[in-house]
C-alpha atoms as a PDB file:
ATOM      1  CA  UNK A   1      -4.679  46.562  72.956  1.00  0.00           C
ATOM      2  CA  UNK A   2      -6.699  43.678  72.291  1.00  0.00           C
ATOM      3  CA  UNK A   3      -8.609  45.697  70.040  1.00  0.00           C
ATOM      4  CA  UNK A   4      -5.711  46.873  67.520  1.00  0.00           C
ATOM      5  CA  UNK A   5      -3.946  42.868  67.894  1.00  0.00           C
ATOM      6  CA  UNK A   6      -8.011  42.057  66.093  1.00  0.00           C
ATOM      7  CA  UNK A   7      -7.590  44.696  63.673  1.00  0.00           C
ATOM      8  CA  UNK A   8      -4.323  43.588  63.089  1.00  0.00           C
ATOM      9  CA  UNK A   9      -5.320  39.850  62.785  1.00  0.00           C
ATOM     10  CA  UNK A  10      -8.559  40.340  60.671  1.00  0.00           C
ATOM     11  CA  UNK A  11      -6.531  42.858  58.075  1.00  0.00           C
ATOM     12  CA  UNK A  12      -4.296  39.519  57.459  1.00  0.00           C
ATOM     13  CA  UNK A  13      -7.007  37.377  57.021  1.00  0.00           C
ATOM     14  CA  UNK A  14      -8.642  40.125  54.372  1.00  0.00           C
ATOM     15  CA  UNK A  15      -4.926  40.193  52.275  1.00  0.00           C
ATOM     16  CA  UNK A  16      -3.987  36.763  52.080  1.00  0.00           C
ATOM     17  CA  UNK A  17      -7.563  35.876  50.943  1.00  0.00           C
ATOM     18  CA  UNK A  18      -7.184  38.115  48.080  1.00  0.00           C
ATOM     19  CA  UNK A  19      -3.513  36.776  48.084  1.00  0.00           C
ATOM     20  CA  UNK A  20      -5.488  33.304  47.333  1.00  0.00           C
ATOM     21  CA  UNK A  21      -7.557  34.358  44.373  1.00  0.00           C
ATOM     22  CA  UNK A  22      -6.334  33.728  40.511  1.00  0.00           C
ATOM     23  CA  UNK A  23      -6.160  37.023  38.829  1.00  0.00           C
ATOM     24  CA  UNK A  24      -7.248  36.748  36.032  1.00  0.00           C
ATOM     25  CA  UNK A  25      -4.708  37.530  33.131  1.00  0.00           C
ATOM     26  CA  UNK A  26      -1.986  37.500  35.630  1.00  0.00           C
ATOM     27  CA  UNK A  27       1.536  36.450  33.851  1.00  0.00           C
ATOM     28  CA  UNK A  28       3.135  33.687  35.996  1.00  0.00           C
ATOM     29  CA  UNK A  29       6.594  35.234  37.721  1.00  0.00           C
ATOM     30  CA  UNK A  30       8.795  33.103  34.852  1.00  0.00           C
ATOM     31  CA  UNK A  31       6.555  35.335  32.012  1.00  0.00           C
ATOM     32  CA  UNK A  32       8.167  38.158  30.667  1.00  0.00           C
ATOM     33  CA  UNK A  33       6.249  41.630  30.584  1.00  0.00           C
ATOM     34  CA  UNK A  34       5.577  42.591  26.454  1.00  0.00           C
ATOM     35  CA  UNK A  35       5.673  45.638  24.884  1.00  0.00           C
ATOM     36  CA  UNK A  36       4.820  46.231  21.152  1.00  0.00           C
ATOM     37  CA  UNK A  37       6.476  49.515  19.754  1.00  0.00           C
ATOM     38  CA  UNK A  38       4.376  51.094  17.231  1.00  0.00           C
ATOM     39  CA  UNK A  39       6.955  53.449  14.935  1.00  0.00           C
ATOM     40  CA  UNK A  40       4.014  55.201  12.966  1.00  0.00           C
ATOM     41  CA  UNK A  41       3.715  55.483   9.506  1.00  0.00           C
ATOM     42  CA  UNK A  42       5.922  53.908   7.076  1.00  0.00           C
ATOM     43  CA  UNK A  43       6.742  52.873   3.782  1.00  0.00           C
ATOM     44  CA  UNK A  44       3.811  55.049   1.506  1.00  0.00           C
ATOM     45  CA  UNK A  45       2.531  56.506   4.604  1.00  0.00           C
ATOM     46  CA  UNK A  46       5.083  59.180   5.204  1.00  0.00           C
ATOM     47  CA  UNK A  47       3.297  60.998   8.142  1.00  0.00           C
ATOM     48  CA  UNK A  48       3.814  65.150   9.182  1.00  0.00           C
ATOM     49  CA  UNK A  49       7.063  66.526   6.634  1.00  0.00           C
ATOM     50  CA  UNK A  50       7.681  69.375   8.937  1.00  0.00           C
ATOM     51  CA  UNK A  51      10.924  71.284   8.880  1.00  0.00           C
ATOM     52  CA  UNK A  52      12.272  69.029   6.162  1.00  0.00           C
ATOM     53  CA  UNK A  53      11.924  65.632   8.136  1.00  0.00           C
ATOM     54  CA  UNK A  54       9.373  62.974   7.413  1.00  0.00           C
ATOM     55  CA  UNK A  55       7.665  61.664  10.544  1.00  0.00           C
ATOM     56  CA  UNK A  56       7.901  57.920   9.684  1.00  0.00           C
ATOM     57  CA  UNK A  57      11.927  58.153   9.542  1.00  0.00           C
ATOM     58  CA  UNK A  58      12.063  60.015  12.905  1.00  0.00           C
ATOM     59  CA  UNK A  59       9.126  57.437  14.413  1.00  0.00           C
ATOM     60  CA  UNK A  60      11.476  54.561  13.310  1.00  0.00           C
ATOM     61  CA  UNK A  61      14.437  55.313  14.984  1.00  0.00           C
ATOM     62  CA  UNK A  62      13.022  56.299  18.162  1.00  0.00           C
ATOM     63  CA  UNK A  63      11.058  52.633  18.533  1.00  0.00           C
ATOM     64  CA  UNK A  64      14.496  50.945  17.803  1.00  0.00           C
ATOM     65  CA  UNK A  65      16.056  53.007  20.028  1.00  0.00           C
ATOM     66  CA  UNK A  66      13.740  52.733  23.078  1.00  0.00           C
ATOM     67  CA  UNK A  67      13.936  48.745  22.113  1.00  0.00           C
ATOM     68  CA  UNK A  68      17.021  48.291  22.148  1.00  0.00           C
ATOM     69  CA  UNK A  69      17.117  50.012  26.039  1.00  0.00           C
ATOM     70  CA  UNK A  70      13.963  48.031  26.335  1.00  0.00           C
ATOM     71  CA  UNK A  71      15.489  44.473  25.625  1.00  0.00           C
ATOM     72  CA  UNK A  72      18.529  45.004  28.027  1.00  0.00           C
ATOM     73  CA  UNK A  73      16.051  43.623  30.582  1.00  0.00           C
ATOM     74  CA  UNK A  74      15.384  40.233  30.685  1.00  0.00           C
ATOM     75  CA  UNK A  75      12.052  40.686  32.223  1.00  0.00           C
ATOM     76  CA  UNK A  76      10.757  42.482  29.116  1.00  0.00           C
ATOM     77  CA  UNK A  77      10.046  40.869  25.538  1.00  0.00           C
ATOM     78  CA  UNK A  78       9.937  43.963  23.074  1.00  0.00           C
ATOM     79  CA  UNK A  79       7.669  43.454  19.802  1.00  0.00           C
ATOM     80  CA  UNK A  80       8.142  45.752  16.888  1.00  0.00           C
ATOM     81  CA  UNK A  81       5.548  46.384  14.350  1.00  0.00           C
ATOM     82  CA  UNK A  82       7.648  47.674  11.715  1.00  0.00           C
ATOM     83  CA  UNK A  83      11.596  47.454  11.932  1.00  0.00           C
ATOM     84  CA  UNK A  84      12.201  49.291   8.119  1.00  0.00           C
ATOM     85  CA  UNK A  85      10.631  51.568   6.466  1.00  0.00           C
ATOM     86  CA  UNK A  86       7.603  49.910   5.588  1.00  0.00           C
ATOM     87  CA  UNK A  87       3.773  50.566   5.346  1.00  0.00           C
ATOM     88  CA  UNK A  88       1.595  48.441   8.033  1.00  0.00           C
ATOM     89  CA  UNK A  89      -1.886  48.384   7.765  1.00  0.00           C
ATOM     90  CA  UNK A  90      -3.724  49.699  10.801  1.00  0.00           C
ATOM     91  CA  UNK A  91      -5.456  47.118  12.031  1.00  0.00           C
ATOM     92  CA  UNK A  92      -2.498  44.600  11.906  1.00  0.00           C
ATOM     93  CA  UNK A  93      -0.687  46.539  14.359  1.00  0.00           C
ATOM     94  CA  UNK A  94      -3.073  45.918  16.666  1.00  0.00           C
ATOM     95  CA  UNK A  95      -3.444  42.777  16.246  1.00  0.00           C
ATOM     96  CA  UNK A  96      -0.279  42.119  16.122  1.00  0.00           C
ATOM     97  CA  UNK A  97      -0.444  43.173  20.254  1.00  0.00           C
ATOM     98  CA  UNK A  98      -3.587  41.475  20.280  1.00  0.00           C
ATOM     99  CA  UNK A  99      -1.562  38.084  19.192  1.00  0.00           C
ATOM    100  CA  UNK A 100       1.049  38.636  21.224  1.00  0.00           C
ATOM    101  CA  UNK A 101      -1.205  39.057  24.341  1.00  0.00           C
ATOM    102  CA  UNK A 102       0.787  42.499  25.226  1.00  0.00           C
ATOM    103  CA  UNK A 103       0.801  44.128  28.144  1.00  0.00           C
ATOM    104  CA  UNK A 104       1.542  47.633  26.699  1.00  0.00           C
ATOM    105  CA  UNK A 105       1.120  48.936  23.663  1.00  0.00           C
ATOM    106  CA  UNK A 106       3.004  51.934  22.415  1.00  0.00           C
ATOM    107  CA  UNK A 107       2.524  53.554  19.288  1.00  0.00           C
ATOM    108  CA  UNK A 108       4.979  56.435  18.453  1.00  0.00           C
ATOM    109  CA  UNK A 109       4.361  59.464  16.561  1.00  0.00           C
ATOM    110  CA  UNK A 110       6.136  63.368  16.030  1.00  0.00           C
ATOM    111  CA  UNK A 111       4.542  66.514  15.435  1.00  0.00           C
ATOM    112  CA  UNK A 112       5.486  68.928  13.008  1.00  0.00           C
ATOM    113  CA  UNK A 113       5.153  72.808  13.049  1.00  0.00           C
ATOM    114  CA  UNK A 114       6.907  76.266  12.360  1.00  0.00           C
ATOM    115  CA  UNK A 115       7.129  77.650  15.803  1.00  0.00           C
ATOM    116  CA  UNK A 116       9.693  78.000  18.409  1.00  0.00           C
ATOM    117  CA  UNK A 117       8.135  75.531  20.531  1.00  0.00           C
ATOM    118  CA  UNK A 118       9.996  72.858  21.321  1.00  0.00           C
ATOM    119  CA  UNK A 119       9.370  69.335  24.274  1.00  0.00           C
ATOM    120  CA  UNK A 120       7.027  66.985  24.050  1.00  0.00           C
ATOM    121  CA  UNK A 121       3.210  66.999  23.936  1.00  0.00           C
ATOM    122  CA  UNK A 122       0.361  64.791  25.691  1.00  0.00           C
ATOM    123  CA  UNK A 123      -2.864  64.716  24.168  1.00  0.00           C
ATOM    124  CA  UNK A 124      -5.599  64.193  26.150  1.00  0.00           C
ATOM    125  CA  UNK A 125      -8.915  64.169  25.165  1.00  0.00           C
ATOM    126  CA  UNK A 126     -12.032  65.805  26.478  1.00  0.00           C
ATOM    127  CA  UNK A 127     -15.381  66.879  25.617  1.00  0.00           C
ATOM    128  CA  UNK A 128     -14.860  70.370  25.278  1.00  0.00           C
ATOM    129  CA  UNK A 129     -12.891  69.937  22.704  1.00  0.00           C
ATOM    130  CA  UNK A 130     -15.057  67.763  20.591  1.00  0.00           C
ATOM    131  CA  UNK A 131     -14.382  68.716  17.425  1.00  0.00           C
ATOM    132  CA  UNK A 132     -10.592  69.474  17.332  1.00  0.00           C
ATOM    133  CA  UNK A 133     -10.732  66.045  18.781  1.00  0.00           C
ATOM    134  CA  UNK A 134     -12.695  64.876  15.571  1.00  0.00           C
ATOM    135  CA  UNK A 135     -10.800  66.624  13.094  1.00  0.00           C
ATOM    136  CA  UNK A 136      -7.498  65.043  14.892  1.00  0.00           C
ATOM    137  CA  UNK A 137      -8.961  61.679  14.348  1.00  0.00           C
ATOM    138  CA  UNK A 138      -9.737  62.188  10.995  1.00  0.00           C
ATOM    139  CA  UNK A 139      -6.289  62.843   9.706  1.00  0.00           C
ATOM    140  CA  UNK A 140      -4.930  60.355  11.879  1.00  0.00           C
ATOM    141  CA  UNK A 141      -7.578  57.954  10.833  1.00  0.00           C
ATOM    142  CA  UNK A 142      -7.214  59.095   7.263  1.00  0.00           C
ATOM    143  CA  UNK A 143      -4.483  56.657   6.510  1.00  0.00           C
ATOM    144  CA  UNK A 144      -6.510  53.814   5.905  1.00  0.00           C
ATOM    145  CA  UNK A 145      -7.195  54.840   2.273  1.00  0.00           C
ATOM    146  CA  UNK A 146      -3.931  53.646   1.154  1.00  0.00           C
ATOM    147  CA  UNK A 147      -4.399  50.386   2.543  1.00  0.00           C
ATOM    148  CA  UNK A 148      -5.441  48.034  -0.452  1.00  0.00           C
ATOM    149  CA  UNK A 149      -8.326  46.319   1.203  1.00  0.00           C
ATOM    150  CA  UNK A 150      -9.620  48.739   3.773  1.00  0.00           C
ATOM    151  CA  UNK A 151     -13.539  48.352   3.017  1.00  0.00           C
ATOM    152  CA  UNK A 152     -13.135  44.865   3.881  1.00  0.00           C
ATOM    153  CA  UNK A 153     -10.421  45.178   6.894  1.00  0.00           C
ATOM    154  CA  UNK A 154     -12.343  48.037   8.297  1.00  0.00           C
ATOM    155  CA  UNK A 155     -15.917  46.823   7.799  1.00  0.00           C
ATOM    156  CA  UNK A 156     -17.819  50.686   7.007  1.00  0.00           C
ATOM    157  CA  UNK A 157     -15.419  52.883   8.757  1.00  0.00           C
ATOM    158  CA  UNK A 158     -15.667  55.999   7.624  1.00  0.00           C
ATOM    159  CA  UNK A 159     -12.637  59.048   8.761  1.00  0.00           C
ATOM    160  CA  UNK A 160     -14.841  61.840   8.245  1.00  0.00           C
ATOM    161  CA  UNK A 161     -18.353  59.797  10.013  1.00  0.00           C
ATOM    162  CA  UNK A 162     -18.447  60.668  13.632  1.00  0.00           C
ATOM    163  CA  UNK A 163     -20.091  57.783  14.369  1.00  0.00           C
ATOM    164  CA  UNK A 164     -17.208  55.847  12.959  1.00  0.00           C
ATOM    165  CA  UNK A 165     -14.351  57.545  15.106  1.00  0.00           C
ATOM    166  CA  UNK A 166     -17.329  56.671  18.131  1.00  0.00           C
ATOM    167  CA  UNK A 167     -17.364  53.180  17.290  1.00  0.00           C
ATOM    168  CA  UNK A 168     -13.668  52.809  16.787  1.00  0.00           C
ATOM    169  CA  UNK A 169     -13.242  54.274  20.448  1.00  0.00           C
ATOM    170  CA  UNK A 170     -15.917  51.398  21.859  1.00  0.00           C
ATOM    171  CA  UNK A 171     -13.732  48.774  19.804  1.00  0.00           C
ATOM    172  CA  UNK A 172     -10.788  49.592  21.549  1.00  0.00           C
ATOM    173  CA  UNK A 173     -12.340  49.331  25.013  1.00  0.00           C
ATOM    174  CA  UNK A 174     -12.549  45.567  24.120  1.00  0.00           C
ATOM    175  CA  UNK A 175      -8.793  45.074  24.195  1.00  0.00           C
END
């Protein structure tokens, strides 16, 4: 008995010294959780025009959908990068998130194709599949051409360079 009461006692001690620390990053209870909502595409940037829908429309109503369910809370600030149907560069979306110190970042996109299938789809990438991954970057990646400055904004990257897509991955790490 005296044995599980010093368990007991010491497994106390062990929480409410980590109970004591300052996590870093923590939001204080009064801060609301944020969420940017990416609706892909936009404007000149049309996206997949599959089955006689363009991607960007579709994208944008979904993101002011889920924000508007999203904003019912009052313990969640919603962030939209686009609210019309407008083209924003790449990299101020994220910073956009990155400004607004975000906690999740959400950046919404369809598929098109002439199948039966139907639901929703996860990608998840892995090393077997190297170079679908790679060629799925590319086109995704792709859009920066018809951003007016995108040597400068984008420093080198290349769409089609696999070390480009590698460094963009590393980048991301950061935030």
């Amino acid at each position: 008995m005296k044995t599980i009461n010093l368990l007991r006692f010491v497994f106390i001690i062990i929480v409410l010294t980590f109970l004591s620390f300052d996590v870093p990053n923590a939001k204080d209870q009064n801060e609301k959780f944020i969420i940017v909502l990416d609706a892909g595409h936009g404007g000149k940037d049309p996206g997949n025009l599959g089955n006689g829908y363009r991607e960007k429309d579709i994208a944008l109503k979904i993101a002011l959908e889920v924000g508007k369910e999203l904003e019912k809370n009052p313990d969640i600030e919603v962030v939209y990068t686009r609210k019309t149907d407008v083209f924003v560069d790449l990299f101020v979306r994220g910073k956009i998130a990155n400004k607004m110190k975000a906690d999740l970042f959400v950046s919404i996109h369809c598929d098109s194709h002439h199948t039966q299938a139907y639901g929703a789809g996860t990608f998840v990438l892995g090393t077997h599949r190297n170079e679908t991954n790679f060629e799925v970057a590319k086109k995704e990646n792709s859009v920066i051409f018809l951003e007016s400055d995108y040597e400068k904004n984008y420093d080198g990257f290349d769409p089609n360079s696999p070390k480009s897509v590698l460094g963009l991955t590393l980048a991301q790490e950061e935030y």
